[in-house]
C-alpha atoms as a PDB file:
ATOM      1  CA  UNK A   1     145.641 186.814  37.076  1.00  0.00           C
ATOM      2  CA  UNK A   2     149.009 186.147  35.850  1.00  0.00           C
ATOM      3  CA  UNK A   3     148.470 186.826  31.680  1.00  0.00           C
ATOM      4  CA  UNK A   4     151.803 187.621  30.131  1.00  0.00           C
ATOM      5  CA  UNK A   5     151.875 190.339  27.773  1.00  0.00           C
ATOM      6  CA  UNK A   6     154.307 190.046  24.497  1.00  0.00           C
ATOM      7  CA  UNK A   7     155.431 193.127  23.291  1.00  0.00           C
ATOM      8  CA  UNK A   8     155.815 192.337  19.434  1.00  0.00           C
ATOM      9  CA  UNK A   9     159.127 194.409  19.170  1.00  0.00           C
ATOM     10  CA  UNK A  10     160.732 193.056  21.585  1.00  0.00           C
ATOM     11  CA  UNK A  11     160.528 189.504  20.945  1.00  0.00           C
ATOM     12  CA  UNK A  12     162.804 190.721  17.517  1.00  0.00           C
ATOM     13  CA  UNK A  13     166.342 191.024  17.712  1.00  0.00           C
ATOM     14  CA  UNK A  14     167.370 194.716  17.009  1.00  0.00           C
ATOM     15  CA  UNK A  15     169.270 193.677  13.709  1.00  0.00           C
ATOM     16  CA  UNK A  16     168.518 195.718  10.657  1.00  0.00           C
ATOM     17  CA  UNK A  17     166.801 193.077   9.431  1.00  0.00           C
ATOM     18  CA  UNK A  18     164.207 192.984  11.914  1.00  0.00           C
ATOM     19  CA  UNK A  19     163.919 197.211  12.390  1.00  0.00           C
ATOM     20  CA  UNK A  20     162.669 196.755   8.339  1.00  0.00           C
ATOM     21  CA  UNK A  21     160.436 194.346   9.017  1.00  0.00           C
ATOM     22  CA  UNK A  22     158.709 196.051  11.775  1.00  0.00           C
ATOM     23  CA  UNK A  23     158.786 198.963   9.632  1.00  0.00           C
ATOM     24  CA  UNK A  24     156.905 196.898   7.118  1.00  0.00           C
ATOM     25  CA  UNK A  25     154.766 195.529   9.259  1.00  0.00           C
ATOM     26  CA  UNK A  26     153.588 199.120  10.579  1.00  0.00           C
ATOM     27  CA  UNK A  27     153.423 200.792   7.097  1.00  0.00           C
ATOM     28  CA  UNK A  28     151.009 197.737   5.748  1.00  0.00           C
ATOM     29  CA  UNK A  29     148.703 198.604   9.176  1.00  0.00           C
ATOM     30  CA  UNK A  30     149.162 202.647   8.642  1.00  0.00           C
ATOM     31  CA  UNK A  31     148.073 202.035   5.110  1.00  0.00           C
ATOM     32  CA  UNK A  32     145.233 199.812   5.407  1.00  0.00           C
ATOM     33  CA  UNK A  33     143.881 201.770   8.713  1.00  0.00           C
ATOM     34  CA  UNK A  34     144.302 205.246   6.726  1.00  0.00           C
ATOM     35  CA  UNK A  35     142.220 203.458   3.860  1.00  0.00           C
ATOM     36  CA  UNK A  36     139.403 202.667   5.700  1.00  0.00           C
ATOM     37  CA  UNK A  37     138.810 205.443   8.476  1.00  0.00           C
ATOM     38  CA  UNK A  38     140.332 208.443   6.879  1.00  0.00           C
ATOM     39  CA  UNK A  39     144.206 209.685   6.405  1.00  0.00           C
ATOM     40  CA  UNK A  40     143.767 212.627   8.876  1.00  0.00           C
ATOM     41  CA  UNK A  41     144.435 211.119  12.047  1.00  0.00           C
ATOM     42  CA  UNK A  42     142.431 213.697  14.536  1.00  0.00           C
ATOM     43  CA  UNK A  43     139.951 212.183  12.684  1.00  0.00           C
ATOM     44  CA  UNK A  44     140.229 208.892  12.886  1.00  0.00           C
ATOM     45  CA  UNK A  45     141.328 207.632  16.366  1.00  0.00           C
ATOM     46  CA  UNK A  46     142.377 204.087  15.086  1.00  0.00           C
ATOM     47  CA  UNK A  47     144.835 206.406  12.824  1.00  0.00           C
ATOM     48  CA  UNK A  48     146.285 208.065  15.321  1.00  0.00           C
ATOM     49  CA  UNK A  49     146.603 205.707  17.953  1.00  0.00           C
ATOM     50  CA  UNK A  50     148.555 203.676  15.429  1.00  0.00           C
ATOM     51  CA  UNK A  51     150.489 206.588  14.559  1.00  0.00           C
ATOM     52  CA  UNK A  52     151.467 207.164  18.119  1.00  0.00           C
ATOM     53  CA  UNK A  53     152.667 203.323  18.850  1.00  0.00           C
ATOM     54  CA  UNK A  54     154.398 203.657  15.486  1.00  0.00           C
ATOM     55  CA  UNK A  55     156.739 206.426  17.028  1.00  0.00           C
ATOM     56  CA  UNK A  56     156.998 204.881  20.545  1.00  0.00           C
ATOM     57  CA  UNK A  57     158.832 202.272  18.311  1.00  0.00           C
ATOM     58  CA  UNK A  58     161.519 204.878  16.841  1.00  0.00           C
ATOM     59  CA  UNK A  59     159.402 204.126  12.723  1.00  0.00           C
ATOM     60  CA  UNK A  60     160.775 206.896  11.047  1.00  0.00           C
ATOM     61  CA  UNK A  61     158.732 209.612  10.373  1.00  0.00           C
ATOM     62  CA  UNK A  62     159.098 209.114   6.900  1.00  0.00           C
ATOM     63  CA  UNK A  63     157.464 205.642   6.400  1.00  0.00           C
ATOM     64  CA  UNK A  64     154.793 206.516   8.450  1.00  0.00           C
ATOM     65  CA  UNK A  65     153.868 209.849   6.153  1.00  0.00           C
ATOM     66  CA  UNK A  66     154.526 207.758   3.083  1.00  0.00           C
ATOM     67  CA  UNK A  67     151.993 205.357   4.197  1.00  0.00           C
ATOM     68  CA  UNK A  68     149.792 208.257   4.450  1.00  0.00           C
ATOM     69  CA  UNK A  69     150.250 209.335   1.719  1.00  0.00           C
ATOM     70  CA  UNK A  70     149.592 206.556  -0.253  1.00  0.00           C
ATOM     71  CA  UNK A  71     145.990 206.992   0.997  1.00  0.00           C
ATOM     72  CA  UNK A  72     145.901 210.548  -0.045  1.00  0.00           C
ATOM     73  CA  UNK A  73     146.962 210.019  -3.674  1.00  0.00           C
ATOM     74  CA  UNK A  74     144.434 207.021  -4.436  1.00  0.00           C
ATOM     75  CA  UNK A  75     146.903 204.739  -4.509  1.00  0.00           C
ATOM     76  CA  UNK A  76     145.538 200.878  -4.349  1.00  0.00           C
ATOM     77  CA  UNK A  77     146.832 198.431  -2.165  1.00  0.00           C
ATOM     78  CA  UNK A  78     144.844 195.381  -0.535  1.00  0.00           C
ATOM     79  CA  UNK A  79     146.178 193.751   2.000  1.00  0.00           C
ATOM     80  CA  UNK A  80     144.483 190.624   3.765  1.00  0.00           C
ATOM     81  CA  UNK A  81     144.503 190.290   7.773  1.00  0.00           C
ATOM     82  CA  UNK A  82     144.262 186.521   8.395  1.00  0.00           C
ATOM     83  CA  UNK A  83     145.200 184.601  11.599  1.00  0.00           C
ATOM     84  CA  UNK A  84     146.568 180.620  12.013  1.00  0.00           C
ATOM     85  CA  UNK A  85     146.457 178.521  14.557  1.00  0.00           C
ATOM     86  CA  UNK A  86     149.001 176.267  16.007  1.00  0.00           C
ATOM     87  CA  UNK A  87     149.911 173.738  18.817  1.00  0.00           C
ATOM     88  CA  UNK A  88     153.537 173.264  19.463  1.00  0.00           C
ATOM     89  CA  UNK A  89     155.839 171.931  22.181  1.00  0.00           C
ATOM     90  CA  UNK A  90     154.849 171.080  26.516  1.00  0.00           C
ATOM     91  CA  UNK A  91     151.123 171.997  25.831  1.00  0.00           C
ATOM     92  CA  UNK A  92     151.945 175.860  24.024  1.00  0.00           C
ATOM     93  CA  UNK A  93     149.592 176.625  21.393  1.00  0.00           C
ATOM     94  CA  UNK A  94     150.092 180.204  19.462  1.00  0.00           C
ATOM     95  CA  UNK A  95     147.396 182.581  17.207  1.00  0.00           C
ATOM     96  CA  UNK A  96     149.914 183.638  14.432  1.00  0.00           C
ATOM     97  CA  UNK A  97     148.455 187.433  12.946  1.00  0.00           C
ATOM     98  CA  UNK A  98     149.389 188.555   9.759  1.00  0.00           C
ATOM     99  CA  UNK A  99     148.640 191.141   6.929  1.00  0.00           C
ATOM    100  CA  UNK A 100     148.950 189.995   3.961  1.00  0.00           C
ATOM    101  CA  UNK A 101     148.973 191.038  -0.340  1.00  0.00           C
ATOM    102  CA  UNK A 102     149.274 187.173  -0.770  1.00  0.00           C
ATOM    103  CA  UNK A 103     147.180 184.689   1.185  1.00  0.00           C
ATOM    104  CA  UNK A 104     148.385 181.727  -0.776  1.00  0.00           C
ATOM    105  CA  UNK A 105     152.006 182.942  -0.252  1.00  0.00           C
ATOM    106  CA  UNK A 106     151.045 183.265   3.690  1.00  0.00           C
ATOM    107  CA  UNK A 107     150.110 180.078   4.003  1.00  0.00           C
ATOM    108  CA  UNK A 108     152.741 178.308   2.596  1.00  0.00           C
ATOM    109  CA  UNK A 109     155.070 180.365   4.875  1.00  0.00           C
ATOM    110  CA  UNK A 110     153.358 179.397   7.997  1.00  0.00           C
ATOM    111  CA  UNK A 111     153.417 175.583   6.758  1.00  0.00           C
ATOM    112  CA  UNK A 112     156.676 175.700   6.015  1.00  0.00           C
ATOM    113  CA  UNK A 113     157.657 177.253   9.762  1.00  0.00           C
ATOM    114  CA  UNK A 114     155.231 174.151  11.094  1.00  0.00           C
ATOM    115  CA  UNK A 115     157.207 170.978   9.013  1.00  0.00           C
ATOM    116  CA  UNK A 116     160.648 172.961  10.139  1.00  0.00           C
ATOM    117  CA  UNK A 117     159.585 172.697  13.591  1.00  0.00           C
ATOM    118  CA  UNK A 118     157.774 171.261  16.905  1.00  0.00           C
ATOM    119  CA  UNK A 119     154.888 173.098  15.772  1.00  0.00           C
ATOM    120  CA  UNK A 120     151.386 171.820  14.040  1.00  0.00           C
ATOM    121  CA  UNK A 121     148.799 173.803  12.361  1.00  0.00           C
ATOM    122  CA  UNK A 122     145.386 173.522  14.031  1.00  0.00           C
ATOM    123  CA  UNK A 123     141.984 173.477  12.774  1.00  0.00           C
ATOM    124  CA  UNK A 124     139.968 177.400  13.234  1.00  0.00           C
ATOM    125  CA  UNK A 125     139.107 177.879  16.923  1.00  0.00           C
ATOM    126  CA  UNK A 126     141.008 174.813  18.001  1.00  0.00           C
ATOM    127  CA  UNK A 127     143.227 177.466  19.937  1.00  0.00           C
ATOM    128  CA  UNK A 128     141.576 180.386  19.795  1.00  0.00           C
ATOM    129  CA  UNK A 129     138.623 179.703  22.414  1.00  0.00           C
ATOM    130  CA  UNK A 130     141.414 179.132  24.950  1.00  0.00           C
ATOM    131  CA  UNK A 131     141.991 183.026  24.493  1.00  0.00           C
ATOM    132  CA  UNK A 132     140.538 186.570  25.559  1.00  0.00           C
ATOM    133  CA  UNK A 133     140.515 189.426  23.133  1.00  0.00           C
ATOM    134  CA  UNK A 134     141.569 192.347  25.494  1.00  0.00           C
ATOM    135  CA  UNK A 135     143.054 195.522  25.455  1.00  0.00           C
ATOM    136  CA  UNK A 136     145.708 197.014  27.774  1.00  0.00           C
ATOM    137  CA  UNK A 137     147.630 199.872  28.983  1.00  0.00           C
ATOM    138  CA  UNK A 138     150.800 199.841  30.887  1.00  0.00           C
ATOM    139  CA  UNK A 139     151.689 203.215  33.037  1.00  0.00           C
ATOM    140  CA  UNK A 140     154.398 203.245  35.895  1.00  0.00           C
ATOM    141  CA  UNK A 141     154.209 205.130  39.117  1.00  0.00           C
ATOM    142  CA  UNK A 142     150.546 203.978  40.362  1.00  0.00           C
ATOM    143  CA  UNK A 143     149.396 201.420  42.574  1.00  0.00           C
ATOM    144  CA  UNK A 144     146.243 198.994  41.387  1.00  0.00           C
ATOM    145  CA  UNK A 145     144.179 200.541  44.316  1.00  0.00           C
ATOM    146  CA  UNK A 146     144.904 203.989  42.793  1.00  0.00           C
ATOM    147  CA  UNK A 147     143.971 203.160  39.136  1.00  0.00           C
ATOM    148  CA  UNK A 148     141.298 200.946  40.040  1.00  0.00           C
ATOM    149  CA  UNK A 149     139.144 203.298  41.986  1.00  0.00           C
ATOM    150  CA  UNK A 150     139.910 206.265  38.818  1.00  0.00           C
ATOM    151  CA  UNK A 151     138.621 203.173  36.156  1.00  0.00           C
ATOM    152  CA  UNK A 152     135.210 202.260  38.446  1.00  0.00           C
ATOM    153  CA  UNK A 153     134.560 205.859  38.751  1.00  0.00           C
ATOM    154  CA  UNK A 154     134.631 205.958  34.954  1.00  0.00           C
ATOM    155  CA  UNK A 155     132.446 202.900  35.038  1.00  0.00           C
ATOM    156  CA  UNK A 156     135.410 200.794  32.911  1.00  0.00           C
ATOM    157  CA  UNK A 157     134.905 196.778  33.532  1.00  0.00           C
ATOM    158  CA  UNK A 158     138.383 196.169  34.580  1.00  0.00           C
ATOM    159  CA  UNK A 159     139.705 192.426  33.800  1.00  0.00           C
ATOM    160  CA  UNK A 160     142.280 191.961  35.058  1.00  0.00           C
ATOM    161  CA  UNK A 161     146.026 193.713  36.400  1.00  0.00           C
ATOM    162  CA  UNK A 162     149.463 192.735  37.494  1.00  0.00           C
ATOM    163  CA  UNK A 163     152.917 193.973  37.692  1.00  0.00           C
ATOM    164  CA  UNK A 164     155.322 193.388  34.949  1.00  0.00           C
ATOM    165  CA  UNK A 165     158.164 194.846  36.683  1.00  0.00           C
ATOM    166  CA  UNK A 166     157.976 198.527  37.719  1.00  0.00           C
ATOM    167  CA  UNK A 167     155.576 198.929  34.484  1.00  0.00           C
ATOM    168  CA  UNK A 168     151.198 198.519  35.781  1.00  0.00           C
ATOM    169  CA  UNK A 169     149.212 196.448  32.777  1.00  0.00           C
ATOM    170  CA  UNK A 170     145.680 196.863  33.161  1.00  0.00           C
ATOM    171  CA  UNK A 171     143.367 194.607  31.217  1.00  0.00           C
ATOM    172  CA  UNK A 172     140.038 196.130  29.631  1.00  0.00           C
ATOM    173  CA  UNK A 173     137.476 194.907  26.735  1.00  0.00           C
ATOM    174  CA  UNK A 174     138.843 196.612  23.259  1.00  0.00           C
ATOM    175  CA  UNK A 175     135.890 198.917  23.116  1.00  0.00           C
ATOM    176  CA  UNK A 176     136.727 200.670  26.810  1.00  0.00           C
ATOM    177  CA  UNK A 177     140.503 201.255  25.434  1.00  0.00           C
ATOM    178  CA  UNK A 178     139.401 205.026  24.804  1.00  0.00           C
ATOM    179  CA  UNK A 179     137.491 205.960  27.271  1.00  0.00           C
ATOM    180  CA  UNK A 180     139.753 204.137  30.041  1.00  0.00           C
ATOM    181  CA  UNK A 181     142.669 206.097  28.235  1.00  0.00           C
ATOM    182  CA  UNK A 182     140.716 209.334  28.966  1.00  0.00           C
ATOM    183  CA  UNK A 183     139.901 208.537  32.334  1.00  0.00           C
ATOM    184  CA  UNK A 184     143.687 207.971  33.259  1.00  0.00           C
ATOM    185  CA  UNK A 185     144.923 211.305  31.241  1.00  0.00           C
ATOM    186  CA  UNK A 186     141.862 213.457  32.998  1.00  0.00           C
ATOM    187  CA  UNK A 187     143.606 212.046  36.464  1.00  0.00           C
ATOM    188  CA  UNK A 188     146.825 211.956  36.017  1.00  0.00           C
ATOM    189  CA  UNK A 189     147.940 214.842  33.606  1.00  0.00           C
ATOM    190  CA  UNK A 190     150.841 213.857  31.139  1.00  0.00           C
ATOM    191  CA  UNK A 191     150.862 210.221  32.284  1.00  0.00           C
ATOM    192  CA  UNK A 192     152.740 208.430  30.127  1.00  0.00           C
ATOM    193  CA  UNK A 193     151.233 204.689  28.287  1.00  0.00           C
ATOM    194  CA  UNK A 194     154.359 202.806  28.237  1.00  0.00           C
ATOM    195  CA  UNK A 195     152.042 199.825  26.561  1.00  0.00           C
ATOM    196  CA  UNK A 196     148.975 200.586  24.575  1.00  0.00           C
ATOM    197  CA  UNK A 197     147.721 197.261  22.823  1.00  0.00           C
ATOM    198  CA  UNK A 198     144.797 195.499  21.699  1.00  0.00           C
ATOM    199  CA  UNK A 199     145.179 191.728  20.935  1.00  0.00           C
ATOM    200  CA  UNK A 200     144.812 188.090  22.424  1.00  0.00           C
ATOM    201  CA  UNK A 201     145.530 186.941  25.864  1.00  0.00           C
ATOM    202  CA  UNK A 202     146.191 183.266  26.973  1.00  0.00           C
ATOM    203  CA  UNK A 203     143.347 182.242  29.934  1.00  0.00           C
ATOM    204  CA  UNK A 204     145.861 179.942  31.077  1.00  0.00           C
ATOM    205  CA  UNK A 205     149.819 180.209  31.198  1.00  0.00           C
ATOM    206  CA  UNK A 206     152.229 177.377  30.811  1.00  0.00           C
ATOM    207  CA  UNK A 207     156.274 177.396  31.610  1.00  0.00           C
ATOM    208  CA  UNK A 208     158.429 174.939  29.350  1.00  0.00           C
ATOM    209  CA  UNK A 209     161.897 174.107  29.923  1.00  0.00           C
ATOM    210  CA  UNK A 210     164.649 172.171  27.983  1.00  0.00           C
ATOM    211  CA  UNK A 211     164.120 170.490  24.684  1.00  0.00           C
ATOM    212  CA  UNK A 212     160.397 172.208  25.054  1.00  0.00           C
ATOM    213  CA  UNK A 213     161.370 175.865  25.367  1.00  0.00           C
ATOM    214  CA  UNK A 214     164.290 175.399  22.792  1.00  0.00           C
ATOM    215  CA  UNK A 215     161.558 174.244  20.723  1.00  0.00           C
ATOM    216  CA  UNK A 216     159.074 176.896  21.491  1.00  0.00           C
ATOM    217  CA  UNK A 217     161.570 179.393  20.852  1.00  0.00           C
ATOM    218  CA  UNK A 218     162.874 178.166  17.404  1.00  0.00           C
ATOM    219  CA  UNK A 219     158.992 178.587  16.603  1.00  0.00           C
ATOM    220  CA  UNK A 220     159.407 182.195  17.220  1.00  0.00           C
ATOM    221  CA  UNK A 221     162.060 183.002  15.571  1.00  0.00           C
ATOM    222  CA  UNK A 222     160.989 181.282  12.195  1.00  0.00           C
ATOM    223  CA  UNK A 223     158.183 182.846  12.657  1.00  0.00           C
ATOM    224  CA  UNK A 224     159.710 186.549  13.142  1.00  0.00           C
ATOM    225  CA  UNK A 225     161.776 185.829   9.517  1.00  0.00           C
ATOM    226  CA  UNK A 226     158.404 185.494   7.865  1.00  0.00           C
ATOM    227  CA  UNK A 227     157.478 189.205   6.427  1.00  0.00           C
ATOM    228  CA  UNK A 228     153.640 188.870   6.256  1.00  0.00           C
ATOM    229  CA  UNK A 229     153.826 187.491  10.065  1.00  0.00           C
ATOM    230  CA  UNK A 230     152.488 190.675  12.532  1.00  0.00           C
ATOM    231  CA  UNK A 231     151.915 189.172  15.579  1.00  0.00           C
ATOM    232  CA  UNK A 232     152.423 186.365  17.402  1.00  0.00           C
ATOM    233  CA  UNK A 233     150.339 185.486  20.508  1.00  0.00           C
ATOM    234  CA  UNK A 234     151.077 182.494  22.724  1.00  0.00           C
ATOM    235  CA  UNK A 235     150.292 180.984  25.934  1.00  0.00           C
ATOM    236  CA  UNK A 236     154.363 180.329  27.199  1.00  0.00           C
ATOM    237  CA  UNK A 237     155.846 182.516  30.142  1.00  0.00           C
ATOM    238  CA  UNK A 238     159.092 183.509  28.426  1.00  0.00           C
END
């Protein structure tokens, strides 16, 4: 138990600089999602579900339908999902996502962020088989008795839960995000997801103090000025 979950907003301060970026980031993802399942959103659940986290995260309605749109005229645009790994400082280790027009420009990024700091670019699956590729949702107002007997009625493999403060995260394999999403909103009418994610957990947590987590963190926020960067996902309890 015990996997900490990283909201990518809010590790980004709210400076203008960062609200366009995010913005970027989600009109790359609405793009390339509407390209490949369909720009109508009822039909295409990845679409929608995007949609949804997009406005959860005050994205103006405007880049979203742009995005959309985009789709709808035949307009080309390829972008390239690639990840890196990384070790850095006290034993953390990071996946670094990102969506990209420019792999060559992506990598020298990331290199750059790694000779600027503690951190050192790994070899594929040096880091990533330490991880779990989950999904989770995070509700308020329910005990982990209550949603786990609604979830093994619905015959969803639970992972794993704990409390980030008031909010519940429930941990599920990616493919049972929809149907354990149904199961909750079929219970519990107008429950509200205050977290609906899919991405990669650390097995194992580590805390770093001092030079470490001043390190660490310097990581981060080289890595947040980096405009093809998504997602970062990392194994530190911050």
């Amino acid at each position: 138990m015990g996997r900490a979950h990283e909201v990518r907003a809010a590790s980004m301060a709210k400076t203008a600089a960062a609200k366009s970026k995010l913005y970027s980031i989600y009109a790359k993802e609405i793009y390339q999602v509407a390209k490949n399942g369909g720009a109508n959103p009822e039909a295409n659940p990845a679409l929608k579900r995007l949609i949804e986290k997009a406005k959860k995260e005050q994205v103006p309605s405007d880049v979203i339908n742009r995005s959309i749109d985009k789709v709808n005229k035949g307009i080309t645009e390829d972008y390239t999902v690639c990840e890196y790994e990384a070790f850095g400082p006290g034993g953390s280790n990071l996946i670094i996502k990102c969506l990209t027009d420019n792999v060559n420009r992506t990598v020298a990024s990331i290199k750059t962020v790694a000779n600027k700091t503690a951190a050192k670019i790994a070899g594929q699956g040096a880091v990533s088989f330490m991880y779990e590729n989950l999904c989770v949702v995070g509700i308020k107002g329910h005990t982990e008795e209550e949603i786990m007997d609604v979830l093994f009625s619905a015959d969803i493999d639970v992972k794993d839960m704990e409390m980030d403060g008031d909010i519940l995260l429930i941990y599920a394999a990616p493919n049972d995000l929809s149907n354990m999403k149904k199961a909750l909103e079929e219970t519990y009418s107008g429950i509200t997801f205050e977290i609906d994610e899919i991405g990669k957990y650390a097995k194992d947590m580590v805390t770093l103090e001092g030079e470490d987590l001043v390190a660490f963190q310097k990581i981060l926020t080289m890595l947040d000025d980096v405009d093809d960067v998504s997602n970062v996902y990392h194994n530190v309890n911050l």
